[in-house]
C-alpha atoms as a PDB file:
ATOM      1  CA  UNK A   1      -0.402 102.059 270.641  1.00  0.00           C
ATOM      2  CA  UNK A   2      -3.039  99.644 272.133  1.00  0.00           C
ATOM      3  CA  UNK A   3      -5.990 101.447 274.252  1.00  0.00           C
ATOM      4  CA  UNK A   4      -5.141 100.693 277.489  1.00  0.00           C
ATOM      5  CA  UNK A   5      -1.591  98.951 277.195  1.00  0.00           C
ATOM      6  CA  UNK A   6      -0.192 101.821 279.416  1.00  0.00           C
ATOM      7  CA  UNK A   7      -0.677 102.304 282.995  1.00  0.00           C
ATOM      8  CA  UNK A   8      -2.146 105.271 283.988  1.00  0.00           C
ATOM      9  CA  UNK A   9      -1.861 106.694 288.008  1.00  0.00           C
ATOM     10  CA  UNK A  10      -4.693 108.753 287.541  1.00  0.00           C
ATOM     11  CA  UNK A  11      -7.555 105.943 285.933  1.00  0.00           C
ATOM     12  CA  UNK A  12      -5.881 103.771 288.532  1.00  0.00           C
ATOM     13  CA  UNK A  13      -7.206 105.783 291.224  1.00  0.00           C
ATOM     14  CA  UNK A  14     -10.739 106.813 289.027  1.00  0.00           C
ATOM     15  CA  UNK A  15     -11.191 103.031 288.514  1.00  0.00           C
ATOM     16  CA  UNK A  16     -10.874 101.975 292.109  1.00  0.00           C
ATOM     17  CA  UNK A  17     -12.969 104.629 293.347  1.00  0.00           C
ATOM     18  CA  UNK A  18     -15.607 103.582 290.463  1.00  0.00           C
ATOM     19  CA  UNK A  19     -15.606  99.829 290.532  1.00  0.00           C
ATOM     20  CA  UNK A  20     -15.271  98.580 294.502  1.00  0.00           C
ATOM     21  CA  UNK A  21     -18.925  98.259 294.256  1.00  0.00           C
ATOM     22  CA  UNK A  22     -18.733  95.737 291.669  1.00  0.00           C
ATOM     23  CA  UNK A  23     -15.681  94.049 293.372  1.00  0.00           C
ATOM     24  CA  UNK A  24     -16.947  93.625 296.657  1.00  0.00           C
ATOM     25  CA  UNK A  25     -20.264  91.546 294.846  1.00  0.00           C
ATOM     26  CA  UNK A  26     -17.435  89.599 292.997  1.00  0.00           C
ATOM     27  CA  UNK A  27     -15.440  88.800 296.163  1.00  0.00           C
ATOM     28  CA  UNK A  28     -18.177  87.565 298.334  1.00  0.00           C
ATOM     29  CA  UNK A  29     -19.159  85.116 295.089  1.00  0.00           C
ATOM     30  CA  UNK A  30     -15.593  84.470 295.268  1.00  0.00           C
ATOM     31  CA  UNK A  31     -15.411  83.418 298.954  1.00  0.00           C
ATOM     32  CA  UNK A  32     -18.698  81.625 299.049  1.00  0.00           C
ATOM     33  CA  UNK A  33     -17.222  79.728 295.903  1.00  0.00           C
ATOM     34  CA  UNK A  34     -14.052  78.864 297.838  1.00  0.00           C
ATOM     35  CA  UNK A  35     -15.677  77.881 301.224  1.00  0.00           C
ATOM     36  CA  UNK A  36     -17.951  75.514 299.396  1.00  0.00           C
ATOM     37  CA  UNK A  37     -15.422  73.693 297.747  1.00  0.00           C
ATOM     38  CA  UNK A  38     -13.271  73.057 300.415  1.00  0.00           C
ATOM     39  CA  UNK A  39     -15.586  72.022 302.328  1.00  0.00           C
ATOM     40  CA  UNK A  40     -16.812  69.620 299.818  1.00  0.00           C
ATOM     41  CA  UNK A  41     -13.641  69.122 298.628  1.00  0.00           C
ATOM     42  CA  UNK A  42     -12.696  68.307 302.721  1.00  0.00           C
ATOM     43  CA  UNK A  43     -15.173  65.986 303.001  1.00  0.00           C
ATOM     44  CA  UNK A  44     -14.541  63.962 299.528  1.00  0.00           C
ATOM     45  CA  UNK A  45     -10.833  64.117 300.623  1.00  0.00           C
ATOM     46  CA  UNK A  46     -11.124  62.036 303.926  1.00  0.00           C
ATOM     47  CA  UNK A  47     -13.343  59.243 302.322  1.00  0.00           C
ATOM     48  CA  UNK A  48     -10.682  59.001 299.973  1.00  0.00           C
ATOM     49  CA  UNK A  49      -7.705  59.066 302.065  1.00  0.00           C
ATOM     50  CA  UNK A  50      -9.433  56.255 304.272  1.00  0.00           C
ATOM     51  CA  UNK A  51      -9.841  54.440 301.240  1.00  0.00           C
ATOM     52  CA  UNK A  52      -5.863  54.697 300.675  1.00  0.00           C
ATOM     53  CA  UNK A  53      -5.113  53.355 303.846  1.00  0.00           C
ATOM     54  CA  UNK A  54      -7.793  50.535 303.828  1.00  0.00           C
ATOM     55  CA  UNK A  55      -6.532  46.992 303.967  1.00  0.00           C
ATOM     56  CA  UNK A  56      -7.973  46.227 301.679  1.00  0.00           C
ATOM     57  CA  UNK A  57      -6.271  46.615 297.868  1.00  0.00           C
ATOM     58  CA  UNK A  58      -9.224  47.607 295.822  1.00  0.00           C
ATOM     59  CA  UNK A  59      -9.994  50.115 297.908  1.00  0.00           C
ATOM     60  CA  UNK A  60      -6.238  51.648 298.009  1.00  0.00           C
ATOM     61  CA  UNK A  61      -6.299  50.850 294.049  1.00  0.00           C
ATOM     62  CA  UNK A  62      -9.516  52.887 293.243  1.00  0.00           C
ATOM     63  CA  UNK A  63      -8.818  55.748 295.911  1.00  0.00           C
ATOM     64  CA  UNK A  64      -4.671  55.964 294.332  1.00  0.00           C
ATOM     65  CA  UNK A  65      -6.112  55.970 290.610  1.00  0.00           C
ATOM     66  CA  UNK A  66      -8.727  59.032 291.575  1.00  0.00           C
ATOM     67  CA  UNK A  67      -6.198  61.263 292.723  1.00  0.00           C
ATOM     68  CA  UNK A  68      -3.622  60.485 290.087  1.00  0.00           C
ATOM     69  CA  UNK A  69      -6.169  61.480 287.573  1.00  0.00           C
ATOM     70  CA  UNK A  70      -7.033  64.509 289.116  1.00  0.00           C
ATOM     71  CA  UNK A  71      -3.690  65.971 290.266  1.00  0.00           C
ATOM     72  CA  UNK A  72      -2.508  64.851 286.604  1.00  0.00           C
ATOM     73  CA  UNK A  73      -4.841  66.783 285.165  1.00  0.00           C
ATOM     74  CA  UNK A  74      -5.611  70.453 284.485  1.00  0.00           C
ATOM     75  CA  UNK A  75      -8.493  72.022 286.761  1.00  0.00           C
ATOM     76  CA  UNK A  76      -9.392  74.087 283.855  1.00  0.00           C
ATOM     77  CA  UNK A  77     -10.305  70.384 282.143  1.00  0.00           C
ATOM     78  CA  UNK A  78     -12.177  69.547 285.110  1.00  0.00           C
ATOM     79  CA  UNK A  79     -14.591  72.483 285.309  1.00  0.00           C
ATOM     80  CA  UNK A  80     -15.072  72.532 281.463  1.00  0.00           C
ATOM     81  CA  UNK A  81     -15.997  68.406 281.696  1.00  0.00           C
ATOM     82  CA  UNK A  82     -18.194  69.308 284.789  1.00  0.00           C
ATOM     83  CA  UNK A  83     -19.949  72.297 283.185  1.00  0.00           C
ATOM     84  CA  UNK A  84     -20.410  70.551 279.881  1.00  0.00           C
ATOM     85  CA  UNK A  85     -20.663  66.981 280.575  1.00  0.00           C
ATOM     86  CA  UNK A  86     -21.991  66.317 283.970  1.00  0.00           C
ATOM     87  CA  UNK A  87     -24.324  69.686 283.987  1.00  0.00           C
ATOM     88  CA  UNK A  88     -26.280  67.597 280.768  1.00  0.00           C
ATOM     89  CA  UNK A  89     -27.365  64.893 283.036  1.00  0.00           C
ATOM     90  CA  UNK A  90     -27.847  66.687 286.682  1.00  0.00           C
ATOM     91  CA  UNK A  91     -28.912  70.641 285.845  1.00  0.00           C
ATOM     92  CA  UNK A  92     -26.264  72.654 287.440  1.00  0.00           C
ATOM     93  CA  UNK A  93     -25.931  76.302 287.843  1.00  0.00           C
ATOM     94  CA  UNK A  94     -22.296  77.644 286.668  1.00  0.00           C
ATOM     95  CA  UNK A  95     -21.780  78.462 290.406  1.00  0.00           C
ATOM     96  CA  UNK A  96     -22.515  74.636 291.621  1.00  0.00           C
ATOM     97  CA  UNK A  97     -20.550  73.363 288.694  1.00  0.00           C
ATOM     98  CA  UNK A  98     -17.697  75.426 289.628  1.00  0.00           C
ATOM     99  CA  UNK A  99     -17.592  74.527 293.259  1.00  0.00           C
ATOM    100  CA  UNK A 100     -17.954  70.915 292.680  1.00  0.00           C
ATOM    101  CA  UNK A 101     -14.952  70.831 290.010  1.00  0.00           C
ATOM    102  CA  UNK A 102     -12.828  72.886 292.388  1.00  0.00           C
ATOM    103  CA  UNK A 103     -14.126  70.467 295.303  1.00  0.00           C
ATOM    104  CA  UNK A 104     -13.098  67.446 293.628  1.00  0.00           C
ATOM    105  CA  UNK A 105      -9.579  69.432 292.214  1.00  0.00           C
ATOM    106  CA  UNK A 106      -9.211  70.236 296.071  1.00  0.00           C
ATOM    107  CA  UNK A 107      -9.949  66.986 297.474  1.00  0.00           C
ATOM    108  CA  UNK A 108      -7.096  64.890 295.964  1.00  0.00           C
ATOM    109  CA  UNK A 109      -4.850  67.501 297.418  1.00  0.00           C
ATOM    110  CA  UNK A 110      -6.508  67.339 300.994  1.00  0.00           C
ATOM    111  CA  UNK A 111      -6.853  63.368 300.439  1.00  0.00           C
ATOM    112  CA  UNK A 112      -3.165  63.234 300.819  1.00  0.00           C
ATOM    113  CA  UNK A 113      -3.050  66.150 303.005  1.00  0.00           C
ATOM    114  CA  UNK A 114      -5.330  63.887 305.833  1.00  0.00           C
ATOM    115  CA  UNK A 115      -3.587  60.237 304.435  1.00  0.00           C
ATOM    116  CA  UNK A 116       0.456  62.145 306.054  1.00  0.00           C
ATOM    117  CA  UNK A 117      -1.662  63.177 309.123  1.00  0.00           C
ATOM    118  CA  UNK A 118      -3.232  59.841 309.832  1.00  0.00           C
ATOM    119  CA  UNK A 119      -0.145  58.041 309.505  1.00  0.00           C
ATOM    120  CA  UNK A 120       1.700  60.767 311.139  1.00  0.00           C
ATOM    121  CA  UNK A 121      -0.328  59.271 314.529  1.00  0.00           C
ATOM    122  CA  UNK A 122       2.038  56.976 316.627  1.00  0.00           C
ATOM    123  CA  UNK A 123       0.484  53.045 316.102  1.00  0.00           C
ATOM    124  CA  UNK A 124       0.263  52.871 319.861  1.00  0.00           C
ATOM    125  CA  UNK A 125      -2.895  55.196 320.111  1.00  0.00           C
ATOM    126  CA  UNK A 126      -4.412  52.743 317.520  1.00  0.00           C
ATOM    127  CA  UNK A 127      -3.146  49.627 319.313  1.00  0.00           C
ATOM    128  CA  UNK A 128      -4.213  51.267 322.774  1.00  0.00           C
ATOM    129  CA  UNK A 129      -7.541  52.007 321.622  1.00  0.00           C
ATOM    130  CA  UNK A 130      -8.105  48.334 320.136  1.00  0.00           C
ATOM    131  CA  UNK A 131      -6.817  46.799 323.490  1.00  0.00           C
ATOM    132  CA  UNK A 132      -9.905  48.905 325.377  1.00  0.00           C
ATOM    133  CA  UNK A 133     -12.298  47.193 323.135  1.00  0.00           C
ATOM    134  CA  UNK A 134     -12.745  50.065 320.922  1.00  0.00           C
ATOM    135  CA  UNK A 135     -13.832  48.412 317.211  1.00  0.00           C
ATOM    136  CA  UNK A 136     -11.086  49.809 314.250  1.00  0.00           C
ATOM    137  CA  UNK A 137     -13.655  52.412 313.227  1.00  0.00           C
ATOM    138  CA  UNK A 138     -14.319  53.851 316.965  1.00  0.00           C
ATOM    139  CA  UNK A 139     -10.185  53.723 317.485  1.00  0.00           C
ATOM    140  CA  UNK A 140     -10.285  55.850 314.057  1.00  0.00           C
ATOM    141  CA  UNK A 141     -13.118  58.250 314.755  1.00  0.00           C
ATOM    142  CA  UNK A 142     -12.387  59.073 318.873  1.00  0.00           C
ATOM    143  CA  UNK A 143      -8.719  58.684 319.060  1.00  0.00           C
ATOM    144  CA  UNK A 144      -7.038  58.679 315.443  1.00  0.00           C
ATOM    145  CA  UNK A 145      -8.909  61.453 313.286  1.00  0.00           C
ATOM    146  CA  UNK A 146      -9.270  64.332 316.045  1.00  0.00           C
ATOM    147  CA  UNK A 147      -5.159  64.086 316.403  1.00  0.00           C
ATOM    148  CA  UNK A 148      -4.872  63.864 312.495  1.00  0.00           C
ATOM    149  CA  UNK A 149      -7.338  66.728 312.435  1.00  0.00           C
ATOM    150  CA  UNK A 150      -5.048  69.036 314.492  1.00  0.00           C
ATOM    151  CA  UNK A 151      -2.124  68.179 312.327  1.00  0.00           C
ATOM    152  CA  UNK A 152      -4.192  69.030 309.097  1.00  0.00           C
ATOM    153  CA  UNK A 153      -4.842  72.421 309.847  1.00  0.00           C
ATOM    154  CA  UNK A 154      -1.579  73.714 308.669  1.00  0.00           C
ATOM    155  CA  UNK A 155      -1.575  72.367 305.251  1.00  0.00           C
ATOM    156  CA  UNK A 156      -5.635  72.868 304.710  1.00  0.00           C
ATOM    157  CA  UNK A 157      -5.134  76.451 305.278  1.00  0.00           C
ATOM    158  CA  UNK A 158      -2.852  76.296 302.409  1.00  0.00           C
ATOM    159  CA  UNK A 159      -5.393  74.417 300.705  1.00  0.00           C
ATOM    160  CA  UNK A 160      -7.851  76.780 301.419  1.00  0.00           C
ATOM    161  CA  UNK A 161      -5.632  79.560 299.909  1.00  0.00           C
ATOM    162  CA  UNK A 162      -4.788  77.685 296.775  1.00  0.00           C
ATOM    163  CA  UNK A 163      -8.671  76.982 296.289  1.00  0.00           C
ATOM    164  CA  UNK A 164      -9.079  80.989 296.460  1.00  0.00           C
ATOM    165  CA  UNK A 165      -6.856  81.599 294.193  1.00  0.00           C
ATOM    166  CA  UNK A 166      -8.118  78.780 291.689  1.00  0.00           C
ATOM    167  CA  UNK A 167     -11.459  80.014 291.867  1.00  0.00           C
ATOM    168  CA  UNK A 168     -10.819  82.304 289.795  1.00  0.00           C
ATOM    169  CA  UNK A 169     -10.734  80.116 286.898  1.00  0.00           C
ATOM    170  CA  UNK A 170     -14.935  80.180 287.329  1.00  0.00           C
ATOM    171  CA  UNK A 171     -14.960  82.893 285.022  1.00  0.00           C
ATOM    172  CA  UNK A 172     -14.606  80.333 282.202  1.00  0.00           C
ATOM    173  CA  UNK A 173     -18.186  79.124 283.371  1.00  0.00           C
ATOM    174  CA  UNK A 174     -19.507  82.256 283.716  1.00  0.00           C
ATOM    175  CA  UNK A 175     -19.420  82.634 287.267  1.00  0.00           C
ATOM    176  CA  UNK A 176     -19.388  86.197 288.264  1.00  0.00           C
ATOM    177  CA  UNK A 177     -16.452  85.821 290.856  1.00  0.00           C
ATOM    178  CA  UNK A 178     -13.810  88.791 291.303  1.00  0.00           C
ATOM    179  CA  UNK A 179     -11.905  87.812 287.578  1.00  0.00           C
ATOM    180  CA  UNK A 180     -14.793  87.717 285.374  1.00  0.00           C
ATOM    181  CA  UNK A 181     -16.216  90.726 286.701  1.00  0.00           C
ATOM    182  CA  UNK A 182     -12.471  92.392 286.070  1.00  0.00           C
ATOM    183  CA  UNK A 183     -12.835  90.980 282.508  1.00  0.00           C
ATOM    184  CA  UNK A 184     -16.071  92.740 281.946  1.00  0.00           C
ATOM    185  CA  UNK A 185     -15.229  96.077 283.881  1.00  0.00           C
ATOM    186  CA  UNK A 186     -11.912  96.014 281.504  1.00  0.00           C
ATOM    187  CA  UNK A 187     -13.991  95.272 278.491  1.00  0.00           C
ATOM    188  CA  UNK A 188     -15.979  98.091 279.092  1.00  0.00           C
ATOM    189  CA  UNK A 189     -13.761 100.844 279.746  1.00  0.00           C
ATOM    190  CA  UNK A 190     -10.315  99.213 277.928  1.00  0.00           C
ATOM    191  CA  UNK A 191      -8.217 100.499 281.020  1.00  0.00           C
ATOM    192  CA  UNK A 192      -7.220  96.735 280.963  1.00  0.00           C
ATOM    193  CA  UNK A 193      -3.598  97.273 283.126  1.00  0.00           C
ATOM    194  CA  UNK A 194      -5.221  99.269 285.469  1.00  0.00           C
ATOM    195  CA  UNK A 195      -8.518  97.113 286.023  1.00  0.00           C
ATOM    196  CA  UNK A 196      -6.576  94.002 286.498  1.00  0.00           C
ATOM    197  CA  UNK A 197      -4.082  95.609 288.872  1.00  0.00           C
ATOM    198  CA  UNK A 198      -7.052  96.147 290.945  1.00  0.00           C
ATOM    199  CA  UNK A 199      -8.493  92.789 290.656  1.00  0.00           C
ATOM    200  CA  UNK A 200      -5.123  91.913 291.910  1.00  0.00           C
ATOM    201  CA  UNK A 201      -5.447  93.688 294.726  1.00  0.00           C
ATOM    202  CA  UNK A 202      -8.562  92.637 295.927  1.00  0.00           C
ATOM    203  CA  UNK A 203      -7.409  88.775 295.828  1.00  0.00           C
ATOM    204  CA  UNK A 204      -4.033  89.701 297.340  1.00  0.00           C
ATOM    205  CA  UNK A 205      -6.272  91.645 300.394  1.00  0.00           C
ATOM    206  CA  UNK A 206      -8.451  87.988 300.536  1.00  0.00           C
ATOM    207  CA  UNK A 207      -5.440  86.017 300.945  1.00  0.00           C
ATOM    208  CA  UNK A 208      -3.926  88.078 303.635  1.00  0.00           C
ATOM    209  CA  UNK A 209      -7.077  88.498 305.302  1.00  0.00           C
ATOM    210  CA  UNK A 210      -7.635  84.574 305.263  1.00  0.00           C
ATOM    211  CA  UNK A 211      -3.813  83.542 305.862  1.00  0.00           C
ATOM    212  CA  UNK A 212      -4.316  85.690 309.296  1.00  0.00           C
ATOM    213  CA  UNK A 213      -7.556  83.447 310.189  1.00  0.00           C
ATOM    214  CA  UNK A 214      -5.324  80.460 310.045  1.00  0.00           C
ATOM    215  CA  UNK A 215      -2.576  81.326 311.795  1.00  0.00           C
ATOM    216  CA  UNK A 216      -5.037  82.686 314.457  1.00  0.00           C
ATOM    217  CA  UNK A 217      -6.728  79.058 314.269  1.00  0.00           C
ATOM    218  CA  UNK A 218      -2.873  77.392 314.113  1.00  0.00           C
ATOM    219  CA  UNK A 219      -1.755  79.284 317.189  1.00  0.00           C
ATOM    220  CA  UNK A 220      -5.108  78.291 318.952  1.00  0.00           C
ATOM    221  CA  UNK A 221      -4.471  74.837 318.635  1.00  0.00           C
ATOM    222  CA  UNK A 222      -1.146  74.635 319.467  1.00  0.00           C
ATOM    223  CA  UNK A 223      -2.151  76.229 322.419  1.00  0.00           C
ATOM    224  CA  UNK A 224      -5.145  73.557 323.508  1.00  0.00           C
ATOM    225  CA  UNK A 225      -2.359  70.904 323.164  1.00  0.00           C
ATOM    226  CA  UNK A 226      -0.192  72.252 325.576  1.00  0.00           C
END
């Protein structure tokens, strides 16, 4: 029988006890990770839903190519061709090249996320705007984008989830998030079931704790528009 192929109540309990130290380091890596790549990824997203819905077709070409390529392709592939490729002309830590893949993996999501919101805005607020003398970027920024914000929020939180749980692909760079350090804890001690049962856990307890934050900020909106 393989050394820690059978779960064991007792080492379940010893572990936990033994390790939280070592998780709670991991997890706050592992939020930090995920807050900076949605936010990146956020930001990256808009310019490139703005881009989709520009009149003009180069724009909607380039913007429509970018996120086919990176929702058609595996985010493990993007961190490894971040890490290895783009680290050997900008020096970046495994931490920055981790966020920045997961940003850009994020930001075709939340590209289309903010493209259905924007559209999702009746064409009278645009036309109303225009007819006050408002220029097409002030109708966009003052009347268009804090409506398609609102709207957003749902799906980002999801977004936000999804990154959390992706994040824990890092480990592959050698980011010391909560899944790497649960490789090395269960390297160490070979109670592999029971160490990654934890890990488990502790992700599961940062996805409740963070699906309650946006509800709370879901419910608080709702209520400003009434």
């Amino acid at each position: 029988m393989i050394a820690g192929s059978v779960f064991d109540f007792g080492t379940f309990i010893s572990e936990l006890r033994r390790t939280y130290p070592f998780f709670l380091e991991a997890g706050l890596v592992t939020i930090q990770l995920t807050i900076a790549s949605v936010l990146i990824g956020t930001v990256i997203g808009v310019i490139f839903a703005l881009l989709k819905l520009s009149p003009l077709k180069i724009f909607r070409i380039i913007a429509g190519t970018y996120i086919t390529i990176i929702r058609g392709t595996p985010l493990i592939v993007q961190i490894f061709a971040l890490f290895y490729g783009f680290s050997q002309i900008i020096m970046l830590s495994a931490f920055w090249s981790a966020a920045l893949a997961l940003a850009v993996h994020n930001s075709a999501y939340i590209a289309e996320i903010f493209r259905g919101a924007i559209q999702s805005i009746d064409k009278g607020q645009t036309e109303a705007g225009r007819s006050l003398g408002m220029s097409g970027v002030m109708t966009m920024r003052r009347i268009v984008m804090p409506q398609a914000m609102r709207r957003a929020v749902p799906p980002l939180g999801n977004q936000f989830i999804i990154g959390l749980k992706d994040s824990s692909l890092a480990a592959f760079v050698a980011v010391d998030e909560l899944f790497r350090t649960a490789q090395g804890i269960a390297a160490g001690t070979l109670n592999t079931m029971e160490t990654f049962i934890i890990v488990g856990i502790y992700y599961l307890l940062l996805v409740m704790i963070f699906t309650v934050i946006v509800n709370a900020v879901e419910q608080r909106m709702a209520k400003s528009e009434k």
